[in-house]
C-alpha atoms as a PDB file:
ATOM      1  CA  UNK A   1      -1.347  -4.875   6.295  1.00  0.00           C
ATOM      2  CA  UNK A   2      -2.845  -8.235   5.934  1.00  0.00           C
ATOM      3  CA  UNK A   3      -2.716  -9.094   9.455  1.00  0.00           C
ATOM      4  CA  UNK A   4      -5.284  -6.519  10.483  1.00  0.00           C
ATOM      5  CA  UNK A   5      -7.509  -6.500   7.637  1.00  0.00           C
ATOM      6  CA  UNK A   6      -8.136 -10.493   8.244  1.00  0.00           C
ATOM      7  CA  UNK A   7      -8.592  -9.638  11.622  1.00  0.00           C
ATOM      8  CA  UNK A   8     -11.570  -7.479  10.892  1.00  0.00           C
ATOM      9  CA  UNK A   9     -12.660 -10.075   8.694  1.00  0.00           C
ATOM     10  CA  UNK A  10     -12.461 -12.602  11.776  1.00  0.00           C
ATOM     11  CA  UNK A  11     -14.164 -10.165  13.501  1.00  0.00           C
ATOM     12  CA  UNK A  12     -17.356  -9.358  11.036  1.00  0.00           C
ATOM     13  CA  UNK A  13     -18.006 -13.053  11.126  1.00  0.00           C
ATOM     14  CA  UNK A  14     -16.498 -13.949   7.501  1.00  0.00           C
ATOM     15  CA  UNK A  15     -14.854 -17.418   7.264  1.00  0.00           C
ATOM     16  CA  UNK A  16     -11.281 -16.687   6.047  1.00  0.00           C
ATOM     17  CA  UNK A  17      -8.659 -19.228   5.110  1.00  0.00           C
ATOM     18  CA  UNK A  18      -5.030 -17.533   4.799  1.00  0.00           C
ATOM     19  CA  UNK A  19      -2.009 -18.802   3.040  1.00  0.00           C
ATOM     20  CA  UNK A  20       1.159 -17.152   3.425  1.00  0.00           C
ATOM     21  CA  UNK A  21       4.886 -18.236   1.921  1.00  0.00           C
ATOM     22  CA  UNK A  22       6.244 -17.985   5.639  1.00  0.00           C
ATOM     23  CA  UNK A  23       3.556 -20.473   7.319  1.00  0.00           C
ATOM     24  CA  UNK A  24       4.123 -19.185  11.063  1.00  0.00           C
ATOM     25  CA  UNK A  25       3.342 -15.750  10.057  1.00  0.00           C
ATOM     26  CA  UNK A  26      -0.492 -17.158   9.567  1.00  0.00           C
ATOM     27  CA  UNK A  27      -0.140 -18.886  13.445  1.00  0.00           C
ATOM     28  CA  UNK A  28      -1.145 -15.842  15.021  1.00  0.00           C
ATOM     29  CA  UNK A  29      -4.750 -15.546  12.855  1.00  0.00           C
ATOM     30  CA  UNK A  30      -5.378 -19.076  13.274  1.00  0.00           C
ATOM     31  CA  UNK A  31      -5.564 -18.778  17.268  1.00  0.00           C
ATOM     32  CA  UNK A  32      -8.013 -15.795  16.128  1.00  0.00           C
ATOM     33  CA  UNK A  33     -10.257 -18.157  14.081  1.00  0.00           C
ATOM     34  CA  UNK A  34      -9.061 -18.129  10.898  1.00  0.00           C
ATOM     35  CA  UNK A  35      -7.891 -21.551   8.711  1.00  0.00           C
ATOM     36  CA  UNK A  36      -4.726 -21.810   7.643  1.00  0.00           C
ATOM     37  CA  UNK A  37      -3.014 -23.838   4.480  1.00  0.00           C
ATOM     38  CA  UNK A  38       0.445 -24.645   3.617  1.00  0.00           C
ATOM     39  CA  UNK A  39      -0.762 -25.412  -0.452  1.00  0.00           C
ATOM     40  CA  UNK A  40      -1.479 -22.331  -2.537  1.00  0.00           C
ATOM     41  CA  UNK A  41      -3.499 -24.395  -4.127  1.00  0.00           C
ATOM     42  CA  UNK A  42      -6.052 -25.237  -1.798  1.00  0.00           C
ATOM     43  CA  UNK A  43      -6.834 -21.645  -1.238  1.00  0.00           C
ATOM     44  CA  UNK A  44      -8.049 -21.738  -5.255  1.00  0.00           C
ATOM     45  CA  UNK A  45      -9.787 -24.947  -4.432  1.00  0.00           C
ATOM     46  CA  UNK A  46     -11.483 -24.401  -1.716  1.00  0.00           C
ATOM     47  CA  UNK A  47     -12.546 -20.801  -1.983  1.00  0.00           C
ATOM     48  CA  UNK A  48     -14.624 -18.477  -4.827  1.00  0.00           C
ATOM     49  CA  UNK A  49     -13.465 -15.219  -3.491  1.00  0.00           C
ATOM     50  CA  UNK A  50      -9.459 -15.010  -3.336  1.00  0.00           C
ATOM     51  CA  UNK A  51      -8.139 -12.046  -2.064  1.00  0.00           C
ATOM     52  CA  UNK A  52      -4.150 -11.153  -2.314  1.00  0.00           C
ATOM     53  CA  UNK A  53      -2.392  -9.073   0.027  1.00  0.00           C
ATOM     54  CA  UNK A  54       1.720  -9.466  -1.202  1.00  0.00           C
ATOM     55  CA  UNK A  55       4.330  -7.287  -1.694  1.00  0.00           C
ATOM     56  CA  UNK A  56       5.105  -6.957  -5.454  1.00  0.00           C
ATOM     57  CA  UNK A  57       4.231  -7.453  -9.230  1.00  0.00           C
ATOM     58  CA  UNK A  58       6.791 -10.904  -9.121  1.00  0.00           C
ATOM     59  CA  UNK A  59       4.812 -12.610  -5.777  1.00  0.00           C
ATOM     60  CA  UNK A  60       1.736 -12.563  -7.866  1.00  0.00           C
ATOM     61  CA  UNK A  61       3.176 -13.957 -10.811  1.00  0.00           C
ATOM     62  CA  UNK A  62       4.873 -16.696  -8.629  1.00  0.00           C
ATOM     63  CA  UNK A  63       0.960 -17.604  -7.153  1.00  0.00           C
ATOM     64  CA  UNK A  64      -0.163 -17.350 -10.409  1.00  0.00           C
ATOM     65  CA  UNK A  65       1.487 -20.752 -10.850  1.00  0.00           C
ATOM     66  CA  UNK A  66       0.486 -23.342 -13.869  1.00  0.00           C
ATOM     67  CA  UNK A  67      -1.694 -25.615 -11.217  1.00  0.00           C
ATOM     68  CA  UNK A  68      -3.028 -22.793  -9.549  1.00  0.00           C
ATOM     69  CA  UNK A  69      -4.635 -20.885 -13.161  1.00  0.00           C
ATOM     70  CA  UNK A  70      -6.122 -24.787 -13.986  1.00  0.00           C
ATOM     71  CA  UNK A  71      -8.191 -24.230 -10.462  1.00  0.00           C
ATOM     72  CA  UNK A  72      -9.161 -20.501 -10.816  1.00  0.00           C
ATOM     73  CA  UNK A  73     -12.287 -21.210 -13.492  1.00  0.00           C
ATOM     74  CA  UNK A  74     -15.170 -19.225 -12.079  1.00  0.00           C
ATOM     75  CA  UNK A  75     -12.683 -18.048  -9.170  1.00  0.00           C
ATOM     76  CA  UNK A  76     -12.836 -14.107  -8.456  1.00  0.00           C
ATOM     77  CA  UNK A  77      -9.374 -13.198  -7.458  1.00  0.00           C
ATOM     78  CA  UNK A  78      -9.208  -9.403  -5.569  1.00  0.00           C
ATOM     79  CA  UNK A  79      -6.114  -7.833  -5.571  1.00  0.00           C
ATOM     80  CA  UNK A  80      -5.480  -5.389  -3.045  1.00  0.00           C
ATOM     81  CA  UNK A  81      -1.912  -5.234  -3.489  1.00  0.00           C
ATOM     82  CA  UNK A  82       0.109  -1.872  -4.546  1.00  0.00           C
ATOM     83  CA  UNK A  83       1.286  -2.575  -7.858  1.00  0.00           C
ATOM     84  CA  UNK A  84       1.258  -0.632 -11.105  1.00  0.00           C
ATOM     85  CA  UNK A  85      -1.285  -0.167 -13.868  1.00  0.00           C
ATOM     86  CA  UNK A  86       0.997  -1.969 -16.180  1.00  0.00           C
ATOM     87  CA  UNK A  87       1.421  -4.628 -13.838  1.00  0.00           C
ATOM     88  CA  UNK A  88      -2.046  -4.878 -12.806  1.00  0.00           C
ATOM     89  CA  UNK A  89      -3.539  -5.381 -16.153  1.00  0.00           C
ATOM     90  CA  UNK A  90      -0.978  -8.269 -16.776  1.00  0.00           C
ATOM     91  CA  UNK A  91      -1.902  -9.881 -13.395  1.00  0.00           C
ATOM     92  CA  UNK A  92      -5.754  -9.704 -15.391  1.00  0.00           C
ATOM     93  CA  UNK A  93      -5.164 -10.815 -18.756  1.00  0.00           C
ATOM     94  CA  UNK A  94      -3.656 -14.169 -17.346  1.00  0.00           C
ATOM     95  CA  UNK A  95      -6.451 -14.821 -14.710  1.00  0.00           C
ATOM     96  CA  UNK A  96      -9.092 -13.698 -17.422  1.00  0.00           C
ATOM     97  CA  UNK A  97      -7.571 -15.888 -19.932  1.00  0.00           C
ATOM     98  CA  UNK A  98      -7.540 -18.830 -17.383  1.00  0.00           C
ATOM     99  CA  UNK A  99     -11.915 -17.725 -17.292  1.00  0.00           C
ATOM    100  CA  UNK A 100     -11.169 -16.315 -13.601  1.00  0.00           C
ATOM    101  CA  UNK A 101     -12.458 -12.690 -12.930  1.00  0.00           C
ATOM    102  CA  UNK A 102      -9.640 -10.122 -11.810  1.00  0.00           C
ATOM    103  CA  UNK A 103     -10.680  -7.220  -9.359  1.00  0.00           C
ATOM    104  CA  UNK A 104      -8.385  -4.333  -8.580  1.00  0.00           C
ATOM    105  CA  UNK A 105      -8.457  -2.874  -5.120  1.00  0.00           C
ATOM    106  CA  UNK A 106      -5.580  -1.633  -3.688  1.00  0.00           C
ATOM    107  CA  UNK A 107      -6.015   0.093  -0.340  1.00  0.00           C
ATOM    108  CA  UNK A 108      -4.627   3.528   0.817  1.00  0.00           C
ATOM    109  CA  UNK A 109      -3.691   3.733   4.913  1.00  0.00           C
ATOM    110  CA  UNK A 110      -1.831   3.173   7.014  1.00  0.00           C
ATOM    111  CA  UNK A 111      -1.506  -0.103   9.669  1.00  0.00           C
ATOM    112  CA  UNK A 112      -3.316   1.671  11.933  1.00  0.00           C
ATOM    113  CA  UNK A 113      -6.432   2.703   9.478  1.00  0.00           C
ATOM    114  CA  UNK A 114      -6.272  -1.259   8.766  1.00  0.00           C
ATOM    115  CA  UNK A 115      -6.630  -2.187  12.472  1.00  0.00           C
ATOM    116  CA  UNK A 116      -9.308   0.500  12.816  1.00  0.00           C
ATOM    117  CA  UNK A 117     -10.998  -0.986   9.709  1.00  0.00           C
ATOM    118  CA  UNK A 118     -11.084   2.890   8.099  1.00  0.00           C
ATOM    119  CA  UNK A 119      -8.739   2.261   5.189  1.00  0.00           C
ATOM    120  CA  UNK A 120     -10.199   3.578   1.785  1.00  0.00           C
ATOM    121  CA  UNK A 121     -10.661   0.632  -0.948  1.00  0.00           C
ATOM    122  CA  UNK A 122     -10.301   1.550  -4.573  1.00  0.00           C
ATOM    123  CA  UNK A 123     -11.858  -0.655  -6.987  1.00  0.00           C
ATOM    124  CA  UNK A 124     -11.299  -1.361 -10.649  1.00  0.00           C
ATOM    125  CA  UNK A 125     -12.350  -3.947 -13.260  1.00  0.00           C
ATOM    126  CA  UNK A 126     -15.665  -4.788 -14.429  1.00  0.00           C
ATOM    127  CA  UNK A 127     -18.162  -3.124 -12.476  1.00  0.00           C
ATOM    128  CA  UNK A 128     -20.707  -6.222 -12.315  1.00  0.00           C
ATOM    129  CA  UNK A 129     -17.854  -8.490 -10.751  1.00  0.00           C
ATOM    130  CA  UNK A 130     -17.537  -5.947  -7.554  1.00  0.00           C
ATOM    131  CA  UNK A 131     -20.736  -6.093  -6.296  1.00  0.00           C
ATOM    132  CA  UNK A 132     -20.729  -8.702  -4.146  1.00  0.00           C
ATOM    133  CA  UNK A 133     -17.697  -7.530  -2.518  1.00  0.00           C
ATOM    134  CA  UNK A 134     -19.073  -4.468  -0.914  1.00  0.00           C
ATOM    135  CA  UNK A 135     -19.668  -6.215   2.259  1.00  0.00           C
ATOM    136  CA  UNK A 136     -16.047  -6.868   2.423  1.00  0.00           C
ATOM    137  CA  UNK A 137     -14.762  -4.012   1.663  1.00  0.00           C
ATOM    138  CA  UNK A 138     -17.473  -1.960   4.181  1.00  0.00           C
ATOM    139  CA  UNK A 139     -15.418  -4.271   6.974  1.00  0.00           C
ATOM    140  CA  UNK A 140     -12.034  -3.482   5.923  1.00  0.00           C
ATOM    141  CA  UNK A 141     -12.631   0.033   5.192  1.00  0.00           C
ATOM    142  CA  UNK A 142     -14.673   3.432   5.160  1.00  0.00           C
ATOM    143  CA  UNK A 143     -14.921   4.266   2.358  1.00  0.00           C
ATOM    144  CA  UNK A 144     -14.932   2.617  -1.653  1.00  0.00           C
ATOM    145  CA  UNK A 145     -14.506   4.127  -4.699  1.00  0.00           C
ATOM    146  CA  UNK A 146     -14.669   2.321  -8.276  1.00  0.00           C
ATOM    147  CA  UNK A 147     -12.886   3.530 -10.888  1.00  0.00           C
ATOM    148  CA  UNK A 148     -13.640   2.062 -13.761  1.00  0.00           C
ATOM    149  CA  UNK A 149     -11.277  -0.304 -16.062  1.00  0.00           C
ATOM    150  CA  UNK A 150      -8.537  -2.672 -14.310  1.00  0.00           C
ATOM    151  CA  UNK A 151      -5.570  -0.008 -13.991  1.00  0.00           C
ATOM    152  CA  UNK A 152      -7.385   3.135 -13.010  1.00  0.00           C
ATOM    153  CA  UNK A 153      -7.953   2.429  -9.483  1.00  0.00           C
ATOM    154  CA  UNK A 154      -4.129   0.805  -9.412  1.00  0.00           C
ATOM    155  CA  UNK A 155      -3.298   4.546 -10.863  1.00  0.00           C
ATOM    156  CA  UNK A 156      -5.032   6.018  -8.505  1.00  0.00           C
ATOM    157  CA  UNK A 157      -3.481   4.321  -5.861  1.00  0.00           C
ATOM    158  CA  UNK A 158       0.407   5.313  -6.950  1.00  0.00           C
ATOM    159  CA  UNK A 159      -1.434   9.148  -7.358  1.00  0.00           C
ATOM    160  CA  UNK A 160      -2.012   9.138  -3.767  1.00  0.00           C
ATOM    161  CA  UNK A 161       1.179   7.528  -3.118  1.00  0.00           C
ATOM    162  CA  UNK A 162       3.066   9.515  -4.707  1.00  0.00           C
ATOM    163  CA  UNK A 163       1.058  12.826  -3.339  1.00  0.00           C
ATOM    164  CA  UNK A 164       2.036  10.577   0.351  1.00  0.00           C
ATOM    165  CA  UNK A 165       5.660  10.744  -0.587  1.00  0.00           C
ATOM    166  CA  UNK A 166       6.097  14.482  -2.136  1.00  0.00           C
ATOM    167  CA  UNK A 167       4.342  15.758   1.367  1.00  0.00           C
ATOM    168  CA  UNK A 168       7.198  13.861   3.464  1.00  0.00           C
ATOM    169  CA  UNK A 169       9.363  15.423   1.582  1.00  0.00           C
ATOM    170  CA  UNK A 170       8.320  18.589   1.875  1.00  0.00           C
ATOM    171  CA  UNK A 171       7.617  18.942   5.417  1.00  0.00           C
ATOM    172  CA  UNK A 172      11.413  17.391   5.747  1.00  0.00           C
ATOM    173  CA  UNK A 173      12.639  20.376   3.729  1.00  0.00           C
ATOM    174  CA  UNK A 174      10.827  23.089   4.855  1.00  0.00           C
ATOM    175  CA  UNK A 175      11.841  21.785   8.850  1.00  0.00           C
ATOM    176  CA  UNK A 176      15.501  21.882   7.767  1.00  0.00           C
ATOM    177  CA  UNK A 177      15.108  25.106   6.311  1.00  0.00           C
ATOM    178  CA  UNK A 178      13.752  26.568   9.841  1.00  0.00           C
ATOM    179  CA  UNK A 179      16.684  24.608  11.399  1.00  0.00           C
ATOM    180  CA  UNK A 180      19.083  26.494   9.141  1.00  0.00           C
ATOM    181  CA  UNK A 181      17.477  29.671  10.272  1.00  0.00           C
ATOM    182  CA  UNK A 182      18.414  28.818  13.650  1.00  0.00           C
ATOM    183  CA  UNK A 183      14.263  28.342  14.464  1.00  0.00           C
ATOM    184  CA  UNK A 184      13.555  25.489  16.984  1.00  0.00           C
ATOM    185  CA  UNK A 185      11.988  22.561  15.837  1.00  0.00           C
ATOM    186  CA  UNK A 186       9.658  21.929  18.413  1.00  0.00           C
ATOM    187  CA  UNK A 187       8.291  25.546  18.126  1.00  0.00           C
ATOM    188  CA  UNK A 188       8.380  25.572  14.236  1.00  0.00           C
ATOM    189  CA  UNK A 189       6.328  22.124  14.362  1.00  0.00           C
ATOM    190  CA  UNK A 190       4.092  23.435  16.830  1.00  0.00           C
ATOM    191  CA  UNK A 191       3.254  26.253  14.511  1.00  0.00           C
ATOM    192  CA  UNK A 192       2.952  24.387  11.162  1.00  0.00           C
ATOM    193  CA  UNK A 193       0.691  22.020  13.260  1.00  0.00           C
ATOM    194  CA  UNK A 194      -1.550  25.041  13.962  1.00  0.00           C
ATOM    195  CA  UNK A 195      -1.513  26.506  10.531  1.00  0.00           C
ATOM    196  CA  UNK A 196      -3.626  25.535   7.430  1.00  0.00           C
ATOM    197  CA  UNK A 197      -0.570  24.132   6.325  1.00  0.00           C
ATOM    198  CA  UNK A 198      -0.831  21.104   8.573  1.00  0.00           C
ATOM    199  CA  UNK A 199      -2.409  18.201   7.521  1.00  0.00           C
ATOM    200  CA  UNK A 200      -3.520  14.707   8.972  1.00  0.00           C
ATOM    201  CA  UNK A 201      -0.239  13.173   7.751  1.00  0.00           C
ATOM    202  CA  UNK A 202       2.043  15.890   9.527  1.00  0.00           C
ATOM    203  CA  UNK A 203      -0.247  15.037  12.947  1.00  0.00           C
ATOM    204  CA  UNK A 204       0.778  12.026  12.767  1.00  0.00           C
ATOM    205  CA  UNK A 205       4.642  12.667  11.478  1.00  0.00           C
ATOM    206  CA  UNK A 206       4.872  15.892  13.825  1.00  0.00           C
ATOM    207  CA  UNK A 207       6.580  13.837  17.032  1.00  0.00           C
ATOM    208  CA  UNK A 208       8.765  11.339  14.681  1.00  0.00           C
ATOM    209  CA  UNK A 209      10.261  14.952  12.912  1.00  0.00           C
ATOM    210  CA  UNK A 210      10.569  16.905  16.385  1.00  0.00           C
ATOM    211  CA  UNK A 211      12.148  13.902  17.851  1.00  0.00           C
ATOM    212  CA  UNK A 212      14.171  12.419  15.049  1.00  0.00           C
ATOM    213  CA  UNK A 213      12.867   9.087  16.247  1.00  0.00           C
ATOM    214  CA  UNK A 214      10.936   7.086  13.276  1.00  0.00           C
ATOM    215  CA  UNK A 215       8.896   4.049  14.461  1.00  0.00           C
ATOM    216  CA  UNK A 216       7.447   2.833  11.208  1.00  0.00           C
ATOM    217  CA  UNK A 217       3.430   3.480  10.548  1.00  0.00           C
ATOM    218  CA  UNK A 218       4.231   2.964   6.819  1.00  0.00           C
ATOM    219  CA  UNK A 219       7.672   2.032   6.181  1.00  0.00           C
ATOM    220  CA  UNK A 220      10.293   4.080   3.933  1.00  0.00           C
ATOM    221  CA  UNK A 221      11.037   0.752   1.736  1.00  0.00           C
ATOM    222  CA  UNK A 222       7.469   0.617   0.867  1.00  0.00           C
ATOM    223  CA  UNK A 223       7.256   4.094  -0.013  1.00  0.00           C
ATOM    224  CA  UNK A 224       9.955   3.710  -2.155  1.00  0.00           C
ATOM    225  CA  UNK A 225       8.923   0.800  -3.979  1.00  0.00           C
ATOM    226  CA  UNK A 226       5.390   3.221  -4.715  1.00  0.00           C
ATOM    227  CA  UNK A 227       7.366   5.711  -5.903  1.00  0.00           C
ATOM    228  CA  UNK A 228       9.211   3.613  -8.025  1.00  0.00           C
ATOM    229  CA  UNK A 229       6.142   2.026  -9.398  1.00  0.00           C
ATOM    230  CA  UNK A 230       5.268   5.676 -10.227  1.00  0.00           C
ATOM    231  CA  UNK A 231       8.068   6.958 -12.077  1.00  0.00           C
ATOM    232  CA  UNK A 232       8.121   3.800 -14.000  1.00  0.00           C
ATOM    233  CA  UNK A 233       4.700   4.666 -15.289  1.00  0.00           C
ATOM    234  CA  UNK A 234       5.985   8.311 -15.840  1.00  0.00           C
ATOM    235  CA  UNK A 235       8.796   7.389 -18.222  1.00  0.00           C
ATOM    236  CA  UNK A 236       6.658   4.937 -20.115  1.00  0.00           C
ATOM    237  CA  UNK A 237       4.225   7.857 -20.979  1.00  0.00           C
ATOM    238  CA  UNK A 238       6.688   9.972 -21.402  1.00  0.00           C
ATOM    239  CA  UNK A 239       5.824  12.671 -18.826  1.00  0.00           C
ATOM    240  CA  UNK A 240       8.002  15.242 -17.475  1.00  0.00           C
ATOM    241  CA  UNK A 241       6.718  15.285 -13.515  1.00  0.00           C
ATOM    242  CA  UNK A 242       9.717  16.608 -11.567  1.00  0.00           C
ATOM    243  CA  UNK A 243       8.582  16.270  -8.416  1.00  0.00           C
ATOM    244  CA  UNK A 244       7.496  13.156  -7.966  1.00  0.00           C
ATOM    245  CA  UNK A 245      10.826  12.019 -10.040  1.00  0.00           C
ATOM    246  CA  UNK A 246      13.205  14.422  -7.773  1.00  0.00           C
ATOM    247  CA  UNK A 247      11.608  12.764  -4.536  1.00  0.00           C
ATOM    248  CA  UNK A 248      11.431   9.326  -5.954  1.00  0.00           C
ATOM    249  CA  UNK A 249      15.546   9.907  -6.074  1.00  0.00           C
ATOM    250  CA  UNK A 250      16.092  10.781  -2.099  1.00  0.00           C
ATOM    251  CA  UNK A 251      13.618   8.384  -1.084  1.00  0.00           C
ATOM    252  CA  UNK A 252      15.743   5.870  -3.124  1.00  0.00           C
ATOM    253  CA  UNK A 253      19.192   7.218  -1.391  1.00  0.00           C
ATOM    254  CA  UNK A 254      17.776   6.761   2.110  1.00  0.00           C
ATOM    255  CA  UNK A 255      16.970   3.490   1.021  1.00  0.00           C
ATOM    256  CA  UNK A 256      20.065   3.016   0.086  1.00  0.00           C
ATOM    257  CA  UNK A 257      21.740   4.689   3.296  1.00  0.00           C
ATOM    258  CA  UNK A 258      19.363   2.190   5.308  1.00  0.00           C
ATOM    259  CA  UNK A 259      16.665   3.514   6.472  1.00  0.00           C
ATOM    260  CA  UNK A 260      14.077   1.091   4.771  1.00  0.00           C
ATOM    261  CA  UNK A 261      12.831  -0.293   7.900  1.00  0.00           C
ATOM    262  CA  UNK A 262      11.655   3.407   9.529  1.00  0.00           C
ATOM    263  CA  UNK A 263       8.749   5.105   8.623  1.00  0.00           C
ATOM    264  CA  UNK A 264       8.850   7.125   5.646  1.00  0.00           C
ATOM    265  CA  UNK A 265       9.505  10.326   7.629  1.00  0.00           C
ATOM    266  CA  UNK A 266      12.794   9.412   8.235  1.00  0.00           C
ATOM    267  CA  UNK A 267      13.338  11.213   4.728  1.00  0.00           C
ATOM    268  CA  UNK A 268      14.319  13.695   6.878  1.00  0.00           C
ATOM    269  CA  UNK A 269      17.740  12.274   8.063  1.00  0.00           C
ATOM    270  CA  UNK A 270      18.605  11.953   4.104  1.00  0.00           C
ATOM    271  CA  UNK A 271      18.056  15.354   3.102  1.00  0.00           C
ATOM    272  CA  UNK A 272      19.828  16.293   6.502  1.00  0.00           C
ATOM    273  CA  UNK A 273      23.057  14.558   5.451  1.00  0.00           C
ATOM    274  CA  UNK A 274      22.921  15.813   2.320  1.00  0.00           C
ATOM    275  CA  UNK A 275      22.631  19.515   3.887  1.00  0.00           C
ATOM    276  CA  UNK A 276      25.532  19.064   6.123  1.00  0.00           C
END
């Protein structure tokens, strides 16, 4: 996801210097204009506006390092990240306490909205702090919505996630139910494309389930890891939301059965073996 969004960055004329743990994946971004830095620390140094795109709750803590908080004193770090509210609001306290400013702003889309720059940006923390990101985020995305206190918009983000991984699932099981009928697929997706039952996620999904072929838009790993994130927040509040827990479990098993790497529609294959 980074990739892209720092492309449109390059491309809407914003300096950008990029850091990443594997230094040849930032190569590519330098040849497009970008600076590139093998120190962590010169990112905090060198820039007011830090923005982190990473994969988990542990990589931030691990930036977070002891001489990176002494350099972040004025800094305003931007998290776009999917992590949880929990999580989030830890990631704050420590840059607030080391007099940073924290901004939440996870993204929802897929690698292709962040190559078209049409992603949509939610945005929490205090209000006062965002402002001058709006030009940003207008390059990155199309649309920005603030939600208040660090951990809403980071809630808000696992909500749509977690909507994201209940529809996979459901398109899987209804498609194996029409298969079970003896219905062919193609016609069955044809006709579910057609109906108000289709959606923009099953237009894009429709050729990956009618041809059992899963190049990844937004891979299965990652929508595990969302979902996870989710029902984490679920038992800690003590919420009873069997959906999202009941898909949260196959997701997990086609993890598990290796499918991490495919896009998440390959949920399918799962709850095909398991129907077999």
């Amino acid at each position: 996801m980074g990739t892209p969004m720092v492309e449109n960055l390059l491309k809407g004329s914003v300096d950008v210097t990029v850091y990443n743990r594997s230094f040849d994946k930032t190569l590519p971004l330098v040849e497009k204009g970008a600076k590139n830095t093998k120190n962590v620390e010169e990112i905090f140094e060198q820039n007011d506006i830090i923005f982190f795109m990473i994969s988990n709750y542990s990589v931030a803590l691990e930036v977070l390092n002891e001489n990176v908080l002494s350099k972040i004193k004025g800094k305003k770090i931007v998290n776009m990240s999917t992590i949880s509210p929990t999580e989030s609001k830890a990631v704050g306290k420590l840059v607030i306490e080391n007099n940073g400013k924290y901004i939440e702003a996870p993204v929802s889309g897929s690698v292709g909205a962040a190559t078209a720059g049409v992603l949509l940006i939610l945005v929490g923390g205090n209000e006062a702090d965002t402002k001058d990101l709006y030009s940003i985020f207008d390059i990155l995305g199309s649309k920005t919505y603030y939600f208040g206190e660090l951990g809403k918009a980071t809630g808000a983000k696992l909500v749509l996630n977690s909507l994201l991984g209940i529809f996979g699932e459901a398109y899987s099981e209804v498609l194996l139910l029409a298969q079970n009928f003896g219905i062919d697929t193609e016609t069955i997706v044809n006709a579910i494309s057609d109906s108000r039952m289709s959606s923009a996620l099953f237009q894009e999904k429709k050729d990956m389930f009618t041809n059992r072929e899963y190049p990844a838009a937004f891979m299965l790993k990652h929508m595990t890891k969302d979902l996870k994130l989710s029902n984490e927040e679920i038992e800690n509040r003590k919420l009873s939301l069997p959906l999202i827990e009941d898909t949260t479990r196959n997701y997990s098993d086609a993890l598990e059965q290796g499918y991490g790497e495919q896009d998440m529609a390959a949920i399918f294959e799962i709850l095909s073996k398991k129907n077999n």
